[in-house]
Protein backbone atom coordinates (compact mmCIF):
# COMPACT_ATOMS: atom_id res chain seq x y z
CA UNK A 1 0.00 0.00 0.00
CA UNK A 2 0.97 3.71 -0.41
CA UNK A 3 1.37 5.76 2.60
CA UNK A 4 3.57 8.84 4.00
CA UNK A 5 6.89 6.90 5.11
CA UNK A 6 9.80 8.02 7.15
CA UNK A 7 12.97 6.26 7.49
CA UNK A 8 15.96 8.15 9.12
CA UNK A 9 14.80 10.75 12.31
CA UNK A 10 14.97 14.07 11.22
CA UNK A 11 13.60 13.50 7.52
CA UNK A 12 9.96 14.63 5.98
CA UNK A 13 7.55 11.84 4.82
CA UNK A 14 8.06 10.51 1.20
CA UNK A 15 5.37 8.79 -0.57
CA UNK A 16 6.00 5.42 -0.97
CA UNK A 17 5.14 1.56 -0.62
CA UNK A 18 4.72 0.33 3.23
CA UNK A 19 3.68 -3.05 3.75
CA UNK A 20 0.22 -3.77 4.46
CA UNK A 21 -0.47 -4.09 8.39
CA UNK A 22 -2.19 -7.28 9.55
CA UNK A 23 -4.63 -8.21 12.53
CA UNK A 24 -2.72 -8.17 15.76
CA UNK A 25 -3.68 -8.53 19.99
CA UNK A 26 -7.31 -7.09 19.13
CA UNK A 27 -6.53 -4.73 16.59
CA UNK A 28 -7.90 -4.62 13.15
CA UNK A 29 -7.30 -3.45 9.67
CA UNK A 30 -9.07 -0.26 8.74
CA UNK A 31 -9.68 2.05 5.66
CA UNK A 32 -8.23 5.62 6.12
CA UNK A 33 -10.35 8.56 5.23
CA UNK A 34 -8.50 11.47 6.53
CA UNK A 35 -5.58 12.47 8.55
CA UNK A 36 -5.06 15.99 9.86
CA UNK A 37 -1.13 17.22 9.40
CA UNK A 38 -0.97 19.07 12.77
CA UNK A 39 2.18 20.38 15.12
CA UNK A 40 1.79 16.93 17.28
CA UNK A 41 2.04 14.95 13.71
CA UNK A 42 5.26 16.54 12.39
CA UNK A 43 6.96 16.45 15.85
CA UNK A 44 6.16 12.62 16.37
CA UNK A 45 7.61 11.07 12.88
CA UNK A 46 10.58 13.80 12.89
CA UNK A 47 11.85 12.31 15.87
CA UNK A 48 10.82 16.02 18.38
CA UNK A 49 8.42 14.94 20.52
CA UNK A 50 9.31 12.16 23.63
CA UNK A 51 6.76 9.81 22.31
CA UNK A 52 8.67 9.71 19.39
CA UNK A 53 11.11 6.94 21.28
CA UNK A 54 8.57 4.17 21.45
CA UNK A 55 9.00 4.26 17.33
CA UNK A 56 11.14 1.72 15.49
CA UNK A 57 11.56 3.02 12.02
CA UNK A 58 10.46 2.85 9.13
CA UNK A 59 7.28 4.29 10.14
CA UNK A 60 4.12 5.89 8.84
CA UNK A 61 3.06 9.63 9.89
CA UNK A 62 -0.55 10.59 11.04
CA UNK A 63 -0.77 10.42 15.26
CA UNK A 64 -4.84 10.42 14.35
CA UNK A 65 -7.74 10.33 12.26
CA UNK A 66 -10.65 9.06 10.77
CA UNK A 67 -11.19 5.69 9.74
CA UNK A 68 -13.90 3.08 7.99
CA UNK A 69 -14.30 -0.57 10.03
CA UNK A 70 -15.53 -3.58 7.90
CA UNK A 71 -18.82 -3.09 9.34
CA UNK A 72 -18.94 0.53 7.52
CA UNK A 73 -18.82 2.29 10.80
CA UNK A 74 -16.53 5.54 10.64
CA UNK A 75 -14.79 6.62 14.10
CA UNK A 76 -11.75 8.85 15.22
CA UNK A 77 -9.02 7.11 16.32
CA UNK A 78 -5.04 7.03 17.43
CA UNK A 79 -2.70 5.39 15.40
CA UNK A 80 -0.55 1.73 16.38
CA UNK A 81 3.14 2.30 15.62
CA UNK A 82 4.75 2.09 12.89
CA UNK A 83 1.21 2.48 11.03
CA UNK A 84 0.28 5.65 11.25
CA UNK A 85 -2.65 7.49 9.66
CA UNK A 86 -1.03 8.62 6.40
CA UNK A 87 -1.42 5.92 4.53
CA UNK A 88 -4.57 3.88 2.70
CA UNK A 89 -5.00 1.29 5.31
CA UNK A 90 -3.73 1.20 8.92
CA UNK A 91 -3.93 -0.86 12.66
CA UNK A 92 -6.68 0.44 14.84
CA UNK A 93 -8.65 -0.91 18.14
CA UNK A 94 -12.12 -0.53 17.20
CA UNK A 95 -12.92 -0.18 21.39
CA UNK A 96 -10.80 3.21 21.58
CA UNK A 97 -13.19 4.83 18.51
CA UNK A 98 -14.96 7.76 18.87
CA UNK A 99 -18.06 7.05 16.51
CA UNK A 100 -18.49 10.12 13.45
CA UNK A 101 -21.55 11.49 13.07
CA UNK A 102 -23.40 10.38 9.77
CA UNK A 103 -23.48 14.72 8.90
CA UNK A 104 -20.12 15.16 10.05
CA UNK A 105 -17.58 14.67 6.49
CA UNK A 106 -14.40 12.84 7.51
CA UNK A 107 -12.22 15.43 6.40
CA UNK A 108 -13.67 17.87 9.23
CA UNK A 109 -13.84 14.74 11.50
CA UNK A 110 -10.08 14.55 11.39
CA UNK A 111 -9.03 18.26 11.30
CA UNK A 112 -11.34 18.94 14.69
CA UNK A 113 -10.15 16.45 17.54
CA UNK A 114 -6.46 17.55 18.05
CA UNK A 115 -7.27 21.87 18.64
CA UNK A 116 -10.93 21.21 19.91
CA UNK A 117 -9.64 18.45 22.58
CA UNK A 118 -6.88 21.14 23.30
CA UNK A 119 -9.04 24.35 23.29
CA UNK A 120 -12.01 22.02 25.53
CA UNK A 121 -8.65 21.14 28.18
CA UNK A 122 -7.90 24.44 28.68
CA UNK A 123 -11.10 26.22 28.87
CA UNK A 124 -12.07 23.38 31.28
CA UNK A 125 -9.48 21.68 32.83
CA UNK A 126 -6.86 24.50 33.57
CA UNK A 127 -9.21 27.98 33.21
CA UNK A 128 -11.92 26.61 35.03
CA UNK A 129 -14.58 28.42 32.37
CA UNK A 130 -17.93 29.44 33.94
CA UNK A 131 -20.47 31.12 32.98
CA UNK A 132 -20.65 34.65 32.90
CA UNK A 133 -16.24 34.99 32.83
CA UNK A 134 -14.28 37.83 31.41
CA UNK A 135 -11.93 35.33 28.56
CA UNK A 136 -8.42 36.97 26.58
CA UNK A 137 -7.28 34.85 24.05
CA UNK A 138 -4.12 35.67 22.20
CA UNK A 139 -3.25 34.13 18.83
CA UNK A 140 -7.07 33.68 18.60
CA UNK A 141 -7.14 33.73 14.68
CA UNK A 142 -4.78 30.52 14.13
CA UNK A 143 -6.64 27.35 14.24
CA UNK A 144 -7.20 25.94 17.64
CA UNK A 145 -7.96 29.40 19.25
CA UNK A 146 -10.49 30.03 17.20
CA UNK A 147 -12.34 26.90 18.32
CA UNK A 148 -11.19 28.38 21.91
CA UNK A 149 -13.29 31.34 20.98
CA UNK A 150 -16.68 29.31 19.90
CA UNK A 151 -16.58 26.92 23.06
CA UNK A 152 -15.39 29.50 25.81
CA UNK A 153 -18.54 31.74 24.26
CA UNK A 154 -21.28 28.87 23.50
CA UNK A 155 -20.37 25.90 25.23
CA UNK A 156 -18.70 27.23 28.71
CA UNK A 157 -21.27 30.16 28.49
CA UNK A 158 -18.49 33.19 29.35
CA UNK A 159 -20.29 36.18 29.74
CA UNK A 160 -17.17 38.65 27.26
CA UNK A 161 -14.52 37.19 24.97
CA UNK A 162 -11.97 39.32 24.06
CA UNK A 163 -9.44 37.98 21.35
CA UNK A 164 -6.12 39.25 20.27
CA UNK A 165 -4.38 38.21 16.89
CA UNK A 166 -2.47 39.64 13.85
CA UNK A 167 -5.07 38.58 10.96
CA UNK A 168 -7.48 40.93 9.95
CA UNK A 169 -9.88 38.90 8.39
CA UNK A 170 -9.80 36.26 10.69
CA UNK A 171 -10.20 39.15 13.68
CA UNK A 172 -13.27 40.29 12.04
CA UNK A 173 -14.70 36.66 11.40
CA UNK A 174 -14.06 35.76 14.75
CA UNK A 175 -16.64 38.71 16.00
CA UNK A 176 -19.50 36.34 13.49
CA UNK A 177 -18.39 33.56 15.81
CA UNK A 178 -18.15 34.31 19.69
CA UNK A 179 -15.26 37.11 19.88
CA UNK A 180 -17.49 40.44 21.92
CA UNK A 181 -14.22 42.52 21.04
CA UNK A 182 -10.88 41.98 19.25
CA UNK A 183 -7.51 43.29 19.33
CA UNK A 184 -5.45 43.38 16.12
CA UNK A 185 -1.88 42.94 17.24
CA UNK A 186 0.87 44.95 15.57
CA UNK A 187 -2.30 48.02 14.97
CA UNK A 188 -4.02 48.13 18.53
CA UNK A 189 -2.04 49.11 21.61
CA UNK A 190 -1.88 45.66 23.37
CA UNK A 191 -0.60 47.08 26.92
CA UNK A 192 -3.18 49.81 26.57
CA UNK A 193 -6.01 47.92 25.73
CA UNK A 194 -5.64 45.21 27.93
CA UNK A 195 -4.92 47.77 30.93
CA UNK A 196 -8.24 49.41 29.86
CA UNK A 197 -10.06 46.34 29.80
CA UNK A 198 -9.16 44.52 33.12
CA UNK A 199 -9.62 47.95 34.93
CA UNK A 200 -12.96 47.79 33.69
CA UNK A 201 -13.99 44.50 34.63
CA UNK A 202 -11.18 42.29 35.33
CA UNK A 203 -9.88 39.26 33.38
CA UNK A 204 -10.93 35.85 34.87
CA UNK A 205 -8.61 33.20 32.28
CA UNK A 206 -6.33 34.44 29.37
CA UNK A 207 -5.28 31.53 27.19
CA UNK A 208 -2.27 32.13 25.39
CA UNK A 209 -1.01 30.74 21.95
CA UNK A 210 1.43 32.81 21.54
CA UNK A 211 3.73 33.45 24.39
CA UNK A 212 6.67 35.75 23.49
CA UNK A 213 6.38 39.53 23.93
CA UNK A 214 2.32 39.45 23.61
CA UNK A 215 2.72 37.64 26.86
CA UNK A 216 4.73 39.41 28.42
CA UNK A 217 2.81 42.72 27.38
CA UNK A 218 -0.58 41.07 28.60
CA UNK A 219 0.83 39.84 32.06
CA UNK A 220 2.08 43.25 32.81
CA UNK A 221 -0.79 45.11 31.65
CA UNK A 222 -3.08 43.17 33.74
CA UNK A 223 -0.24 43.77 36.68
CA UNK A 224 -0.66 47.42 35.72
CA UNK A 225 -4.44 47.84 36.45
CA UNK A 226 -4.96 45.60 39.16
CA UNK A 227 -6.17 46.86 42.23
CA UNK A 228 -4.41 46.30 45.71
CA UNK A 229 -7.50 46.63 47.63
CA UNK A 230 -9.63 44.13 45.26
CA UNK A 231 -8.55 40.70 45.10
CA UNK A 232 -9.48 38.86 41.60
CA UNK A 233 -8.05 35.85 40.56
CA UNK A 234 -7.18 35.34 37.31
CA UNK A 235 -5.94 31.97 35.60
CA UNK A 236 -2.97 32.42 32.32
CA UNK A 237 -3.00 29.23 30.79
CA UNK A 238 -0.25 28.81 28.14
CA UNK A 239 -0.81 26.51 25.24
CA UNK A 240 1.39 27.99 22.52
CA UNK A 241 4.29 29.72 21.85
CA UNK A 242 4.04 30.78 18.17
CA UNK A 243 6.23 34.55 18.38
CA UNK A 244 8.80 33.20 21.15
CA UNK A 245 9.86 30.32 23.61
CA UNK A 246 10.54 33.06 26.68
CA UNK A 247 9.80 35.85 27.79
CA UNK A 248 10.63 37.74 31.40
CA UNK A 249 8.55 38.10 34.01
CA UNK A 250 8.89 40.53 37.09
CA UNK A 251 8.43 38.58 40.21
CA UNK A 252 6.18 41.62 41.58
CA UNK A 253 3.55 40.50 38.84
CA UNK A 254 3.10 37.20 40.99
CA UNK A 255 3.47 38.47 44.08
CA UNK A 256 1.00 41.51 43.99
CA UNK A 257 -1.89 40.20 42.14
CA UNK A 258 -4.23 37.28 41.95
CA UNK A 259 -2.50 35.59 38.65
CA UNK A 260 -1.66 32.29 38.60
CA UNK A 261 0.12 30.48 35.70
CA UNK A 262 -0.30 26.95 34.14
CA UNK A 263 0.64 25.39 30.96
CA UNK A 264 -1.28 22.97 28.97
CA UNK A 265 -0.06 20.06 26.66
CA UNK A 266 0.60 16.58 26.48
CA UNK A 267 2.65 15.81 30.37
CA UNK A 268 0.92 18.67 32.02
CA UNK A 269 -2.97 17.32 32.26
CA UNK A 270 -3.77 14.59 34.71
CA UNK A 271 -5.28 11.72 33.14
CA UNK A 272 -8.73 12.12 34.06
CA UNK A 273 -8.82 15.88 32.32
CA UNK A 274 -7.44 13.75 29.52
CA UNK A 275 -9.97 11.34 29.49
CA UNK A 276 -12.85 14.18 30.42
CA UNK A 277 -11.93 16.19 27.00
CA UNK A 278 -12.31 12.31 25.43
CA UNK A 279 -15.04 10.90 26.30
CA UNK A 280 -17.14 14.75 27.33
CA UNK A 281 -15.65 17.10 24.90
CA UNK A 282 -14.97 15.03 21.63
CA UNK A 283 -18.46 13.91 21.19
CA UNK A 284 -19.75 17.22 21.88
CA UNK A 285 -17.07 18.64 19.68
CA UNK A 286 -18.61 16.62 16.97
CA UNK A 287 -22.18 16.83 17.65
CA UNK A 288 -21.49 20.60 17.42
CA UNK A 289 -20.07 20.26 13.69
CA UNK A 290 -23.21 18.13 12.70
CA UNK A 291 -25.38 20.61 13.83
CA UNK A 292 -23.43 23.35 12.40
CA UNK A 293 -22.61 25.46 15.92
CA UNK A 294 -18.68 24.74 15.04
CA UNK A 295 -16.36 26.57 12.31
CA UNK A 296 -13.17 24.95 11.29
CA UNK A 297 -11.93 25.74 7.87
CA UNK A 298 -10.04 23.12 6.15
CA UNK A 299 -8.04 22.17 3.36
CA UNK A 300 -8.09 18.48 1.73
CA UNK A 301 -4.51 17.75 -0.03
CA UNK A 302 -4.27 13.68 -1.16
CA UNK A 303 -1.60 11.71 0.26
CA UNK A 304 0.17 11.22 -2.98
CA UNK A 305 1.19 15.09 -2.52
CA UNK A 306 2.75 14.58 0.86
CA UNK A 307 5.89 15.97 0.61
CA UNK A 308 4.94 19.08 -1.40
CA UNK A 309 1.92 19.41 1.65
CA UNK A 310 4.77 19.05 3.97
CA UNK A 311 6.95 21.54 3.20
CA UNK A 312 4.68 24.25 2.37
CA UNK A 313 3.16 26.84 5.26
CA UNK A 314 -0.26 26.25 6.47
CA UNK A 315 -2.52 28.98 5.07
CA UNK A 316 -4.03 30.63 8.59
CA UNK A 317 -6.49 29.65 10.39
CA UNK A 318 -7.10 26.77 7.79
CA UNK A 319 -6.13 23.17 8.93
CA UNK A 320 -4.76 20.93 6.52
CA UNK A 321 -5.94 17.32 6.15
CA UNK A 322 -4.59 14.53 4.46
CA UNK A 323 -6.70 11.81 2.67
CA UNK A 324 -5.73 8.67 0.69
C-alpha cells in the first residue's frame, strides 16, 4: 500500500510503498479517510516529541484520524506504531473509537479532535470556564484558538470574549463567531487595551497561543491595572508559543496580584482531564459540527502530494488534512 513513510529521524515523509499491516492482539485493519497534518504529527515522525522513542523506524506519519471498520462504521481514532494514519490502510482498536456522526464529512472529523480536545482542556481543565467569565485569548485567529473562541462563548457560556491576533480577516470573522471585542496585534495598543479592559472588569482566564512579547505585554498590563485593595483571581494558561519560547517576568507581577500560571499540553494534564476532554468534549465537539454550531476551515490535499503538503506553510487559520 501507499502511505507517507519516514525512514531516518529528522527526515519529511516521502510517498511510498509500506507493507500492508495485519490483525494483531485485538486490533484490526481499517480504511483511512483522513488524517489531519498538525504540530503533534510533524513532531512525532521527525523524531521532536518524547513519544517519538517508542517508534522503530520505518514508520508511517498521522498520530490520528478518521477511519472506515468492515462493518462501515466511521470513528476517530489514534494510530498503532509504525502504522500511522497517512497511509490507505492502517492498525486500529475498534474499542478506543470515537463514533463520526453520519453529517459530520471525515475530512472535518479529522481536522477537529487535536485543537478542539486542546481548546475544551484548557477552557475546562486548567481555566476553570464558567459562565458569565471575562476570557483573553491571544493568537485567537490561528486554528485551535479560534475553536477556543466558539466553546469558551457557547459551550462554557463566558459572559465577554476578548481575542487578540495579527489577521485581519480572521479578527473580524471571529466577531461572526463568539469574539465580543478583538484586538489586532501589531495596529491596537496591546498594553493599553488590555490595561483598559481589566480595569474595567477584570480578566478571569487568558489563554495564550502565543507566548513571546504578547505575553509578556498582557501579564504586565493586567499587573498594571490591578487593584491592591480588590482581590481577583485570574488563571494564564499557556498553550502555545508561536512569536517566542521566553519571555521575562517581574516577580512583583506574581506576588501583587491574583495571577496564577499553568501550561497545557501533552505531560501537564492529569489523566482524568485527559480522558474528560475524550469521552465529554470530543463527542460534543462533533455533535457541534453536525449541527453546524462549530467553524473549522479546512483544506483536503491527497496523500500522494505529501511531501509538497509538507513543506509548504499552512494557510491561517485553515487546517490541513490529508486523505488517501
Amino acid at each position: 500500500m501507499k502511505a507517507a513513510v519516514v525512514h531516518e529521524w529528522g527526515q519529511q515523509p516521502r510517498y511510498l510503498d509500506f507493507p500492508e499491516p495485519s490483525p494483531r492482539d485485538g486490533a484490526v485493519v481499517a480504511a483511512v479517510e483522513a488524517s489531519a497534518l498538525t504540530n503533534l504529527s510533524r513532531m512525532v515522525i521527525t523524531g521532536k516529541h518524547y513519544s517519538s522513542k517508542e517508534i522503530q523506524l520505518p514508520a508511517i506519519a498521522g498520530v490520528d484520524g478518521v477511519v472506515r471498520l468492515d462493518d462501515g462504521t466511521r470513528v476517530y481514532t489514534g494510530s498503532l506504531a509504525p502504522y500511522g494514519l497517512m497511509a490507505e490502510r492502517t492498525l486500529v482498536v475498534p474499542a478506543d473509537g470515537v463514533p463520526i456522526p453520519e453529517h459530520v464529512d471525515s475530512v472535518t472529523a479529522a481536522a477537529v479532535p487535536n485543537p478542539g480536545m486542546s481548546a475544551w482542556m484548557s477552557l475546562d481543565y486548567a481555566a476553570q470556564t464558567k459562565p458569565g467569565d471575562h476570557v483573553l485569548i491571544l493568537g485567537a485567529t490561528g486554528v485551535t484558538g479560534s475553536l477556543a473562541v466558539q466553546l469558551a462563548k457557547f459551550v462554557f457560556g463566558a459572559g465577554r470574549v476578548v481575542v487578540a491576533g495579527r489577521n485581519p480577516e480572521r479578527l473580524g470573522w471571529l466577531r461572526t463567531v463568539g469574539a465580543d471585542d478583538v484586538i489586532a496585534l501589531g495596529t491596537d495598543d496591546l498594553t493599553e487595551t488590555v490595561v483598559a479592559q481589566h480595569s474595567a472588569r477584570p480578566f478571569d482566564a487568558v489563554i495564550d497561543y502565543l507566548w513571546g512579547t504578547p505575553a509578556q505585554q498582557t501579564l504586565a498590563a493586567l499587573a498594571a491595572a490591578h487593584s491592591s485593595t480588590h482581590f481577583h483571581a485570574t488563571r494564564f494558561i499557556q498553550v502555545g508559543s508561536m512569536t517566542g519560547a521566553s519571555i521575562s517576568v517581574d516577580a512583583a507581577t506574581l506576588r501583587s496580584t491574583g495571577i496564577t500560571l499553568q501550561g497545557v499540553g501533552i505531560g501537564s494534564v492529569p489523566p482524568e482531564a485527559l480522558l474528560r476532554a475524550r469521552t465529554e468534549g470530543l463527542p460534543r465537539l462533533f455533535a457541534m459540527l453536525a449541527a453546524g454550531e462549530l467553524q473549522l476551515t479546512t483544506a483536503a490535499r491527497p496523500l500522494a502530494d505529501i511531501e509538497n503538503v509538507w513543506a509548504a506553510k499552512e494557510p491561517s487559520g485553515t487546517r490541513v488534512v490529508i486523505t488517501p
